[in-house]
Protein backbone atom coordinates (compact mmCIF):
# COMPACT_ATOMS: atom_id res chain seq x y z
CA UNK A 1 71.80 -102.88 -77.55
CA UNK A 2 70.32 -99.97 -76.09
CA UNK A 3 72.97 -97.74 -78.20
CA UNK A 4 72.06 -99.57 -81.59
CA UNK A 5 68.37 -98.67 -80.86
CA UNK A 6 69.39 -95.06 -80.40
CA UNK A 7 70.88 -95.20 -83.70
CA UNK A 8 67.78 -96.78 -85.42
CA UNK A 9 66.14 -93.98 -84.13
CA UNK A 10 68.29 -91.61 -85.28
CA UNK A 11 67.94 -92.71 -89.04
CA UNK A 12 64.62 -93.53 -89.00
CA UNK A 13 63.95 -89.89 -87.65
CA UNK A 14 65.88 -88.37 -90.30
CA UNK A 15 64.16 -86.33 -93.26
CA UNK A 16 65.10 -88.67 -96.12
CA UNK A 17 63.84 -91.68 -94.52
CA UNK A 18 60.17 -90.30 -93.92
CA UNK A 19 59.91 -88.46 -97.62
CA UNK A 20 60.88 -92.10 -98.73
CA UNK A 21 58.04 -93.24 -96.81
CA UNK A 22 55.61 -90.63 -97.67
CA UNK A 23 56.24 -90.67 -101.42
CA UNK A 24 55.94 -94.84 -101.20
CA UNK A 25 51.96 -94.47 -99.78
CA UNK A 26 51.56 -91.89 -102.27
CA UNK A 27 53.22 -93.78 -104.84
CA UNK A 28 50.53 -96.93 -104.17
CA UNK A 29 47.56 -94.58 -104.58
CA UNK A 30 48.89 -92.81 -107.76
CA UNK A 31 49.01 -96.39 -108.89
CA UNK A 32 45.76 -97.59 -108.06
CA UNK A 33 44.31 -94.15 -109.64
CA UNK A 34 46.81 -95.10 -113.05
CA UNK A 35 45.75 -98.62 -113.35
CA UNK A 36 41.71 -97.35 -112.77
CA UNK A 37 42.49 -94.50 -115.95
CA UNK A 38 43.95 -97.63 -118.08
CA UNK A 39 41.74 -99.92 -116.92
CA UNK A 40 38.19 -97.99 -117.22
CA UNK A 41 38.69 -95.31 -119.89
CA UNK A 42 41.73 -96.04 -121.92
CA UNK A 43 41.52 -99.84 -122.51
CA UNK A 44 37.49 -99.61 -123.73
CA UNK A 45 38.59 -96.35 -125.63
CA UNK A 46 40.86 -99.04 -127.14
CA UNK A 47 38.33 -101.82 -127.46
CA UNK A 48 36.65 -99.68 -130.06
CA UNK A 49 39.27 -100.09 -132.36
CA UNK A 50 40.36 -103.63 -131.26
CA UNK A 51 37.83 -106.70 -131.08
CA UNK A 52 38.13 -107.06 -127.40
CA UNK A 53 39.44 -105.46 -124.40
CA UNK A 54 43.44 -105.86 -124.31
CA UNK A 55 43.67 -107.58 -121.01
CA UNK A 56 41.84 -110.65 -122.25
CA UNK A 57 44.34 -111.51 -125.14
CA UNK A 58 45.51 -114.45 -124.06
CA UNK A 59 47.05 -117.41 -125.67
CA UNK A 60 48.23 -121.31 -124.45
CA UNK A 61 51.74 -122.48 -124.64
CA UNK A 62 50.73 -126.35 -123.27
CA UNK A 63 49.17 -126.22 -120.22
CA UNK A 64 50.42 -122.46 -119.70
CA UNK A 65 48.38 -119.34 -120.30
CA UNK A 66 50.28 -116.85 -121.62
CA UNK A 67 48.65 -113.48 -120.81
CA UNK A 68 50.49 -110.68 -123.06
CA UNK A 69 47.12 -108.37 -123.22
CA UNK A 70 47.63 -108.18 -119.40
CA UNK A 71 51.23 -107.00 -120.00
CA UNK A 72 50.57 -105.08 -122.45
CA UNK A 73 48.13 -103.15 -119.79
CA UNK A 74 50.54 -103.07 -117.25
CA UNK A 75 53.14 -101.29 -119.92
CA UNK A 76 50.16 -98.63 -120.99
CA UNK A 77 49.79 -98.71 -116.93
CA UNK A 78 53.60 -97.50 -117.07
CA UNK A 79 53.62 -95.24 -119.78
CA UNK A 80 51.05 -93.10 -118.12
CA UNK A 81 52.21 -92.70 -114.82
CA UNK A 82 55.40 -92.11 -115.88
CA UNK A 83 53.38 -89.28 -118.23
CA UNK A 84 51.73 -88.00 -114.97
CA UNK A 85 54.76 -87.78 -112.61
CA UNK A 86 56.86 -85.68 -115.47
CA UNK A 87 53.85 -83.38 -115.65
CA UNK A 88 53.97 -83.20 -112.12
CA UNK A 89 57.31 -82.81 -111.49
CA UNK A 90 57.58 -79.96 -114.83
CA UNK A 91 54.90 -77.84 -112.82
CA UNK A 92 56.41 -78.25 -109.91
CA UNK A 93 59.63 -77.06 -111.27
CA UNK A 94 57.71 -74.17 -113.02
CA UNK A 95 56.08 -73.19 -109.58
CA UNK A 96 59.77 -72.79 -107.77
CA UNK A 97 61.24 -71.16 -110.73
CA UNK A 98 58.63 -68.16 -110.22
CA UNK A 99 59.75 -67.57 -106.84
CA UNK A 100 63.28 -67.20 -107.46
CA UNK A 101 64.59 -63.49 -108.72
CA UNK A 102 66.90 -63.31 -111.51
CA UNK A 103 70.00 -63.70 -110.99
CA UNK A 104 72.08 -60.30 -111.12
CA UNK A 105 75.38 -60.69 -112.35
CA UNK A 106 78.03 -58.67 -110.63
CA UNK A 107 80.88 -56.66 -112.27
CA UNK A 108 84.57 -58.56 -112.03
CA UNK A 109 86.00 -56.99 -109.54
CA UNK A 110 89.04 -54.82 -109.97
CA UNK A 111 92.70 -56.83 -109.55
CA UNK A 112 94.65 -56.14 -107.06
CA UNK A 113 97.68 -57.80 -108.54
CA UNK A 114 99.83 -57.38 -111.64
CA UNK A 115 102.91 -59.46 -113.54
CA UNK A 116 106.01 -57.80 -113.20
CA UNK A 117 107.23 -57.49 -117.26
CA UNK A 118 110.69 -58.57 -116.26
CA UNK A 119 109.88 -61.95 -114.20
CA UNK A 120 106.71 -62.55 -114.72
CA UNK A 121 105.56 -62.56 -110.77
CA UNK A 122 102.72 -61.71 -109.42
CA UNK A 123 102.97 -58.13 -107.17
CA UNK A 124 100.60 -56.05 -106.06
CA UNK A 125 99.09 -53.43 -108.20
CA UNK A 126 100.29 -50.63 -106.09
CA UNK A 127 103.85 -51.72 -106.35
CA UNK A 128 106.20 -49.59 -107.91
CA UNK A 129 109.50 -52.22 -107.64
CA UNK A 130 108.92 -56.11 -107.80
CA UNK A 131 110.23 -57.78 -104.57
CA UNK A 132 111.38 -60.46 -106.66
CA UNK A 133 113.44 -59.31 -108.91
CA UNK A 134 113.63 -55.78 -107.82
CA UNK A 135 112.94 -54.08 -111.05
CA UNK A 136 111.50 -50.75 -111.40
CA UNK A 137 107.66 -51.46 -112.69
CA UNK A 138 105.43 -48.64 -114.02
């Protein structure tokens, strides 16, 4: 028991685990802030062109209430935070790409081996015979 404790530890410690964590709480308050920006300034913004505000539309199915205005709010809810993060995430990238230096691209280097002409092995470029096939190579 106590060695499968150690092991929890272990992974629980590890790096992964607590970005996981951290991006999860900051996750639920990027949501809360999304749903208030649909909510309070883009669904009224709406309601100017629309009779009412989206998340009332309603209809009944029976005795069931089918609420597709509050679906359609949670998809606007998802369209913008998914707007958000790849705005974040695009400056982000932008901010790490001006640290890094260009790349410099070296020159091949020279070879340091040749084909023999007469049986096509590789030999070393200082050769003079092939130790293959013993053939004289210029």
């Amino acid at each position: 028991m106590k060695g499968f404790m150690n092991e929890f530890k272990a992974f629980i410690a590890k790096g992964n685990v607590m970005n996981l964590a951290v991006g999860v709480i900051i996750g639920a308050a990027f949501q809360a802030i999304t749903t208030s920006l649909v909510n309070d300034i883009i669904s009224p913004f709406l309601g100017l062109f629309t009779p009412t505000d989206m998340s009332g539309w309603t209809f009944m199915v029976g005795q069931a209430e089918i609420r597709y205005g509050a679906f359609l709010t949670a998809i606007l809810n998802f369209f913008v935070m998914a707007f958000v993060v790849f705005l974040l995430v695009r400056f982000v990238n932008k901010l790490m790409d001006l640290g890094k230096k260009p790349a410099v691209e070296e020159a091949p280097a020279a070879p340091t081996t040749k084909k023999c002409p007469f049986c096509c092995s590789e030999i070393a470029i200082e050769a003079t015979r092939c130790p293959h096939c013993t053939s004289e190579v210029k």
